[in-house]
C-alpha atoms as a PDB file:
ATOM      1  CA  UNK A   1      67.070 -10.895  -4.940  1.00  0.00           C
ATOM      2  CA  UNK A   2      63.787 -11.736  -4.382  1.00  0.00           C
ATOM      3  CA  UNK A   3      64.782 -12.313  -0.457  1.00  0.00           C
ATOM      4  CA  UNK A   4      66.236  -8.928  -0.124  1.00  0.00           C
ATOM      5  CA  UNK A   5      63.375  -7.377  -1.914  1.00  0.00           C
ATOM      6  CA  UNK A   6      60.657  -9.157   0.568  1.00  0.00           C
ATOM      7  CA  UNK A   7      63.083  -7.978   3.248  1.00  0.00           C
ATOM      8  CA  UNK A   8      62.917  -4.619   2.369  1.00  0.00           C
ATOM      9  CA  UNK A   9      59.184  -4.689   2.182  1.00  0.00           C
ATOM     10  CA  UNK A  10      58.480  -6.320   6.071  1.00  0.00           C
ATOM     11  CA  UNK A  11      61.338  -4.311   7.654  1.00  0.00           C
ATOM     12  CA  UNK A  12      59.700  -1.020   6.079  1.00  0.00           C
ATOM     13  CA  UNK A  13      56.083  -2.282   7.774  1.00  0.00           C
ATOM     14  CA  UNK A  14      57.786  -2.479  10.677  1.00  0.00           C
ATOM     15  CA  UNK A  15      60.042   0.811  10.604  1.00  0.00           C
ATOM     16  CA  UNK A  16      63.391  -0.881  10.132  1.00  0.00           C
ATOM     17  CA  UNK A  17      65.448  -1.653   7.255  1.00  0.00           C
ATOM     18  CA  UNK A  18      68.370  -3.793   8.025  1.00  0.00           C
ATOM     19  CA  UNK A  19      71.017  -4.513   5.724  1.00  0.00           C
ATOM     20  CA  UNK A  20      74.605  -6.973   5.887  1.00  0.00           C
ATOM     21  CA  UNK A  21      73.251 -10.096   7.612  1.00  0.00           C
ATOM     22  CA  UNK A  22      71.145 -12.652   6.948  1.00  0.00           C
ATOM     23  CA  UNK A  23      67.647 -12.944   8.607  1.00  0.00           C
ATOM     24  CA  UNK A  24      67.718 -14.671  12.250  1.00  0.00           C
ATOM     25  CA  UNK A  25      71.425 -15.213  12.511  1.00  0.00           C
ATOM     26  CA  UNK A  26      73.831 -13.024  14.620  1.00  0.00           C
ATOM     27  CA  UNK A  27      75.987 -10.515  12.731  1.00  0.00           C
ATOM     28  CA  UNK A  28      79.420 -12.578  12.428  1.00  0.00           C
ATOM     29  CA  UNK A  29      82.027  -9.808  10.674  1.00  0.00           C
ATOM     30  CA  UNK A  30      79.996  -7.336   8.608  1.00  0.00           C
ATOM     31  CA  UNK A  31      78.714  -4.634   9.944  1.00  0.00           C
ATOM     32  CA  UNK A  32      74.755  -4.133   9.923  1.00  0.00           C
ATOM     33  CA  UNK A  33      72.614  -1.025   8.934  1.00  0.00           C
ATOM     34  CA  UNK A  34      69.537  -0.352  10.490  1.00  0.00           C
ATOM     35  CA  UNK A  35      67.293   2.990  10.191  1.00  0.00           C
ATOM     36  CA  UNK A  36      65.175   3.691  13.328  1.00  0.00           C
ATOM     37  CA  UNK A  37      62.255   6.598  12.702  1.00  0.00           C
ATOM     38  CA  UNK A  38      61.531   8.902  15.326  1.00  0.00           C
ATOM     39  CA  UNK A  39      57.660   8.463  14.951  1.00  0.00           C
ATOM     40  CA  UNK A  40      57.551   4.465  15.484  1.00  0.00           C
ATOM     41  CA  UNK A  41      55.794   3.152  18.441  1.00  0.00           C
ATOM     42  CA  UNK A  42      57.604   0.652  20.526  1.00  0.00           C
ATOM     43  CA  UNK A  43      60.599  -1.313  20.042  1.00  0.00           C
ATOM     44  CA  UNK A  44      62.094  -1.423  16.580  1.00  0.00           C
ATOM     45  CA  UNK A  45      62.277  -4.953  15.071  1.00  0.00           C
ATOM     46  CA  UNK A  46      65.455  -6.640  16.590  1.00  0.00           C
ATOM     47  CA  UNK A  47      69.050  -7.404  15.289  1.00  0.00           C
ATOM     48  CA  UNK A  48      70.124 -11.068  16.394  1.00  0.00           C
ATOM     49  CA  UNK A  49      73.717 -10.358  18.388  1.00  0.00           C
ATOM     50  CA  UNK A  50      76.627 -13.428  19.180  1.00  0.00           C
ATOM     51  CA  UNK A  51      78.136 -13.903  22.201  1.00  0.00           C
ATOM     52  CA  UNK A  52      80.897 -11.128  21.614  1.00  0.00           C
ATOM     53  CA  UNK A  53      81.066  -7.338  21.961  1.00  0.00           C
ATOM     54  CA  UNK A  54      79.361  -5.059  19.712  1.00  0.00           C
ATOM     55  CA  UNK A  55      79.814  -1.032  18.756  1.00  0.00           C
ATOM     56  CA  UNK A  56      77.254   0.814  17.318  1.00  0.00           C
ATOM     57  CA  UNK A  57      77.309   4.198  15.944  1.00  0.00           C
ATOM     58  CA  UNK A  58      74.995   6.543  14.382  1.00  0.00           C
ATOM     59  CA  UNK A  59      74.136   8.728  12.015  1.00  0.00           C
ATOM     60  CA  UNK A  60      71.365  11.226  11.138  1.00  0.00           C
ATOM     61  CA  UNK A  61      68.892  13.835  13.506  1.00  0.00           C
ATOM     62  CA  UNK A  62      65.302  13.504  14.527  1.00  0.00           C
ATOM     63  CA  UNK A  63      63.494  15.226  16.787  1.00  0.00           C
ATOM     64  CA  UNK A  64      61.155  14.400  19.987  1.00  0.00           C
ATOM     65  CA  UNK A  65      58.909  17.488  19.638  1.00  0.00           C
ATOM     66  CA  UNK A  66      57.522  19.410  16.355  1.00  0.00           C
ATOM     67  CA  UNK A  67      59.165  22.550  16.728  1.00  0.00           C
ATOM     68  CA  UNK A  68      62.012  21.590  18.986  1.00  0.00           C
ATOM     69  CA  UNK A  69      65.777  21.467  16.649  1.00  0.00           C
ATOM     70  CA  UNK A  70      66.270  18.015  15.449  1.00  0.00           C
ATOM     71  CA  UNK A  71      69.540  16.369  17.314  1.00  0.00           C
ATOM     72  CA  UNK A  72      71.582  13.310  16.988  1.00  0.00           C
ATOM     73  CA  UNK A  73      71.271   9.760  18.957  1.00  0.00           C
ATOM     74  CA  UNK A  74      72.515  11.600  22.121  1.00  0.00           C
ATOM     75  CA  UNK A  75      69.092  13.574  21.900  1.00  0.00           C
ATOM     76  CA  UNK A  76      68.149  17.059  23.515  1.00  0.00           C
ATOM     77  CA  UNK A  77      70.664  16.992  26.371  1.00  0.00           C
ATOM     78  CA  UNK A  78      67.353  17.550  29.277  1.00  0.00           C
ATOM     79  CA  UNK A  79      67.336  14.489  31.107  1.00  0.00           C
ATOM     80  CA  UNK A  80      63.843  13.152  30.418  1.00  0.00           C
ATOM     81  CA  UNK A  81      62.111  12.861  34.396  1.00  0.00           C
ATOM     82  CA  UNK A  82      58.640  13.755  36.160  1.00  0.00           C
ATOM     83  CA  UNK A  83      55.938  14.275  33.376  1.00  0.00           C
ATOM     84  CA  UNK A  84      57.741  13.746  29.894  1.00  0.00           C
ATOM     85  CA  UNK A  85      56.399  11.069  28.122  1.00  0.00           C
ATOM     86  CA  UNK A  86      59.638   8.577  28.135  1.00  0.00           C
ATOM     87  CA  UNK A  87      60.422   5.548  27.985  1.00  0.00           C
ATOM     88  CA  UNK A  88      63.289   5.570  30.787  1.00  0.00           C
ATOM     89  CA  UNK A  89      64.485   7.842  33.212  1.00  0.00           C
ATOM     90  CA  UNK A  90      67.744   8.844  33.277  1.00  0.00           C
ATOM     91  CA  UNK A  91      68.456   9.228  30.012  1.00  0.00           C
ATOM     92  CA  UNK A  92      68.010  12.272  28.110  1.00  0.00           C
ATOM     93  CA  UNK A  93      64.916  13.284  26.148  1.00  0.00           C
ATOM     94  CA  UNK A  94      64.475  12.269  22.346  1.00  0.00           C
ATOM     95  CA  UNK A  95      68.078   9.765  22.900  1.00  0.00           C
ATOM     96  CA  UNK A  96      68.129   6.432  21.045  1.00  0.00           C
ATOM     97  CA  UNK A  97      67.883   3.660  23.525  1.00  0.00           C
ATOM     98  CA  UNK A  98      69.277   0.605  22.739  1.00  0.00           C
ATOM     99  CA  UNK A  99      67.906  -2.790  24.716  1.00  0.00           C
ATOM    100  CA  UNK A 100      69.407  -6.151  24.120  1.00  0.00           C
ATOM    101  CA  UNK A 101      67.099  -8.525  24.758  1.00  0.00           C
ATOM    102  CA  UNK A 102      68.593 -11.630  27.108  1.00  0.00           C
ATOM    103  CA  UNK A 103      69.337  -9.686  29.805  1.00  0.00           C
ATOM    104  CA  UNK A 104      66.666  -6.693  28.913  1.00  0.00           C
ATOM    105  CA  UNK A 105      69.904  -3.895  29.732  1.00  0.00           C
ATOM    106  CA  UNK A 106      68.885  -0.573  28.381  1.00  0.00           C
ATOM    107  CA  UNK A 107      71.645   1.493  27.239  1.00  0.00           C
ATOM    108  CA  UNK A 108      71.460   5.103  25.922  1.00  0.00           C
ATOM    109  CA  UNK A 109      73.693   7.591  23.729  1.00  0.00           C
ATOM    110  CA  UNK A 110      74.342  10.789  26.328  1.00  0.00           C
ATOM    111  CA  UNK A 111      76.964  12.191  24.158  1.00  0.00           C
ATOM    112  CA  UNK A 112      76.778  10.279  20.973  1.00  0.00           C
ATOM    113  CA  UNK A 113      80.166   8.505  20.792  1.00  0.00           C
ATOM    114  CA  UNK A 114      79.869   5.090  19.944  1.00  0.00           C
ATOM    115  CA  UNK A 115      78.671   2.657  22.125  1.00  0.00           C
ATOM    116  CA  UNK A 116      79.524  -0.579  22.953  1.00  0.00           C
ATOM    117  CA  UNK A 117      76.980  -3.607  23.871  1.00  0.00           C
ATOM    118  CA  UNK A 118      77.798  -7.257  24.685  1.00  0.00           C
ATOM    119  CA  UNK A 119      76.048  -9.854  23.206  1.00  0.00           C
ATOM    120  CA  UNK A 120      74.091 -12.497  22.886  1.00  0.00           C
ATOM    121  CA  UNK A 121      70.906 -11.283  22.312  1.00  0.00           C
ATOM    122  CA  UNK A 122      68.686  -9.409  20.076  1.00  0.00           C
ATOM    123  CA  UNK A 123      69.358  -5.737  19.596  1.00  0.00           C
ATOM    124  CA  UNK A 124      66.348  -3.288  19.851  1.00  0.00           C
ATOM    125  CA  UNK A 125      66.021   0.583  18.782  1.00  0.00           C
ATOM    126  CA  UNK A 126      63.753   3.484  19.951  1.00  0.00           C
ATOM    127  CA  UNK A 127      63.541   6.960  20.563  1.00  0.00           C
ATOM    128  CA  UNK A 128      63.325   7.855  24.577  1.00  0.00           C
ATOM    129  CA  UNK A 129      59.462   9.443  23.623  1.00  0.00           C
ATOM    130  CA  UNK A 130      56.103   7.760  23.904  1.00  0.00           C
ATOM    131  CA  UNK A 131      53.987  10.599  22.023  1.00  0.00           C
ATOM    132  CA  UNK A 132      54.969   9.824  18.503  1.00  0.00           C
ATOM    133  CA  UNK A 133      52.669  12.138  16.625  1.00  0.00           C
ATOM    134  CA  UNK A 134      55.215  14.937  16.605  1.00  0.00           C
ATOM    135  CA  UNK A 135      58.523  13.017  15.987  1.00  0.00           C
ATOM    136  CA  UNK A 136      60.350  13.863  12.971  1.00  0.00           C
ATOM    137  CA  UNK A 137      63.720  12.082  11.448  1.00  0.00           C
ATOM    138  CA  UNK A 138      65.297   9.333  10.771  1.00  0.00           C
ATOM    139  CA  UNK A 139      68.708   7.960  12.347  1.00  0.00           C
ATOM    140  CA  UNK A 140      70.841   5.260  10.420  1.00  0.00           C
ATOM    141  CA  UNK A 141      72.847   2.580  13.127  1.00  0.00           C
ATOM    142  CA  UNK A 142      75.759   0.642  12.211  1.00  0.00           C
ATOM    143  CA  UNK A 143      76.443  -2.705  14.820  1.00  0.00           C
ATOM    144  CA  UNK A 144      79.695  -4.172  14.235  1.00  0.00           C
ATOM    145  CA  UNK A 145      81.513  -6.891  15.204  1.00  0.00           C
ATOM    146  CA  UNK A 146      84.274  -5.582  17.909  1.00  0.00           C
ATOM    147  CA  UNK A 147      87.265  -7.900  17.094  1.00  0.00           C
END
């Protein structure tokens, strides 16, 4: 209890709350919950990911600009280029990126069906933005275990 509680309290510091595995070991059969917020800076704190396929899917809206309508992980449907402040190219403004550290592959949500990652690695969330002062929202992922 006391584990889950001090867990609670870093990932918060940090902008992630992960739930279903245990700290440092890769998610075996039980799906994991993390919340990424739309106004955190950088890379969200990672999930540790076995050698084996992974699908993640999302819940939730945020928002890349105050004022703009909040959207989903597939995010406002402009593919970000030229002066927005992005973190990739390519993929469309205010998306949750997803980067699996091992082989540092970015991958994005265009249309927010689930999407599927291979592991091993570490699992990484953000919001394709780099101004964070006018980000609002909050989306909840789920990574499990393809079997």
């Amino acid at each position: 209890m006391a584990a889950a509680l001090l867990l609670g309290r870093i990932a918060g510091a940090v902008g992630l709350l992960m739930t279903g595995a245990a700290i440092g070991r890769a998610i075996s059969k039980a799906p994991v919950r993390v919340t990424a917020e739309a106004r955190k800076a950088g890379w969200h704190a990672g999930v540790p990911l076995g050698d084996r396929q992974y699908r993640i899917t999302v819940r939730g809206k945020w928002s890349h600009k105050q004022g703009e309508p909040t959207v989903g992980p597939g995010g406002s449907r402009i593919v970000a280029h030229g002066d927005f402040p992005k973190t990739i190219d390519g993929a469309t403004e205010g998306c949750l990126l997803v980067r699996v550290l091992k082989d540092g592959a970015i991958h994005h949500f265009a249309d927010g069906r689930p999407l599927v990652v291979q592991g091993p690695g570490t699992a990484e969330f953000r919001i394709n933005d780099t101004d964070m002062d006018d980000n609002i929202g909050t989306l909840e992922i789920r990574i499990t275990p393809v079997l």
